[in-house]
Protein backbone atom coordinates (compact mmCIF):
# COMPACT_ATOMS: atom_id res chain seq x y z
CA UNK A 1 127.59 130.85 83.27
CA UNK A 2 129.53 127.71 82.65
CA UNK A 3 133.76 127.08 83.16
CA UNK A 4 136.02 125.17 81.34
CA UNK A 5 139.25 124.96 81.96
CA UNK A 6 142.14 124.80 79.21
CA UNK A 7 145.44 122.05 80.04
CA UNK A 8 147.97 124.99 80.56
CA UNK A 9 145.23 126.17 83.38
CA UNK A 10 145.25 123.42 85.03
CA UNK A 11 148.68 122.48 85.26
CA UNK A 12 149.50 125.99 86.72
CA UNK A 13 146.97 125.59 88.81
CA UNK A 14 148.37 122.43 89.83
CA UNK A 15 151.59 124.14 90.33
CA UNK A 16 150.62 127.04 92.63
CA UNK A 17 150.76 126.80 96.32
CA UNK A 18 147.36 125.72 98.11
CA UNK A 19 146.44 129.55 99.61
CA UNK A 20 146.61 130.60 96.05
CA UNK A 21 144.35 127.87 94.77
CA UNK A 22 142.13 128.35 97.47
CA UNK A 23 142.14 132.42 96.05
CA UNK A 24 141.34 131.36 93.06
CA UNK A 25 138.52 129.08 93.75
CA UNK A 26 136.69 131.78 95.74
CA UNK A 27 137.53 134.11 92.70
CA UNK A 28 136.03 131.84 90.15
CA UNK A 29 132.95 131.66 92.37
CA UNK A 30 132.60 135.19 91.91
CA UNK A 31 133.34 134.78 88.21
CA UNK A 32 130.36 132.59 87.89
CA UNK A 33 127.94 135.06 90.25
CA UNK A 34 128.61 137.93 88.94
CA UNK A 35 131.56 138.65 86.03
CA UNK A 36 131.51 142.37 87.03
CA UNK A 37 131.94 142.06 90.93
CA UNK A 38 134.66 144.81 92.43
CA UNK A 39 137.59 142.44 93.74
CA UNK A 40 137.79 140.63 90.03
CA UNK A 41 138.82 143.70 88.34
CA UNK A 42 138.61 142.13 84.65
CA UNK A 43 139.42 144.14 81.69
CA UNK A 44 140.56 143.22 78.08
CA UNK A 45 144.24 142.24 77.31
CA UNK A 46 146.23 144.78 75.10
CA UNK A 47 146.87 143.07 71.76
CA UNK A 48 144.33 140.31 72.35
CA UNK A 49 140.96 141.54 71.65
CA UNK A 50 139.21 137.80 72.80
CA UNK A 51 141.45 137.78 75.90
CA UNK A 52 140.57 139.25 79.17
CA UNK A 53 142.32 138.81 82.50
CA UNK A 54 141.14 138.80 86.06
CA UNK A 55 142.58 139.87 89.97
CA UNK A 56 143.33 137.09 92.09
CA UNK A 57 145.90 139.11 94.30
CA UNK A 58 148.37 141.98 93.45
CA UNK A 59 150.66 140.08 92.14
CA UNK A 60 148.51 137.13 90.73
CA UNK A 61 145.93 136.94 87.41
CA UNK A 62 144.25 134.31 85.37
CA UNK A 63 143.46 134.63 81.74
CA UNK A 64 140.21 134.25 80.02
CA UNK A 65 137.71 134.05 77.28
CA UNK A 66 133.65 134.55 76.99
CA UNK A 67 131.86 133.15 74.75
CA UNK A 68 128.22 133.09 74.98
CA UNK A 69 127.61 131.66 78.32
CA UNK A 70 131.28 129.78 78.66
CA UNK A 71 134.04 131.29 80.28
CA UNK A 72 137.10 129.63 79.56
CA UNK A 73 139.68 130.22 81.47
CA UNK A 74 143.44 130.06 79.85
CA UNK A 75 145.99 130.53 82.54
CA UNK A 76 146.72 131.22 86.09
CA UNK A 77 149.72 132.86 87.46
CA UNK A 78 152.03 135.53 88.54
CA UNK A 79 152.11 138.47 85.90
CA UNK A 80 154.40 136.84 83.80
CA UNK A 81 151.11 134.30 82.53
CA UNK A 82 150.27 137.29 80.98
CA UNK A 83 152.99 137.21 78.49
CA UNK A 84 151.57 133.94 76.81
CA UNK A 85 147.53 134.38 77.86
């Protein structure tokens, strides 16, 4: 599987403190290894049926989409991301 990563991703990446990022890096090494592994905890978004989101911590997600072998990932955040995935 392939990554790409959308502008509003990487500027809240940019924006998060470096033990998050670090989170998130091992997390999207998972992504890529294996999209169902326990600690990612992915399901769908409710009223976006392309949208899924993903566990970084409790009180942390990132947004995403599949499509075909490309996972594009949308946003990274707190919970409130999830208002505008």
């Amino acid at each position: 599987m392939k990554v790409s990563f959308t502008k509003p991703f990487k500027r809240d990446y940019k924006k998060l403190p470096g033990n998050i990022q670090e989170l998130i890096d091992k997390q999207i090494t998972y992504l890529l290894e294996n999209p169902k592994h326990p600690s990612l905890q992915i399901k769908k978004m409710e009223g976006h049926p392309f949208i899924w989101e993903a566990r970084i911590t409790k009180g942390y997600r990132m947004t995403l989409q599949i499509d075909g072998d490309t996972c594009l990932l949308r946003r990274v955040g707190t919970h409130s991301i999830l208002k505008t995935p």
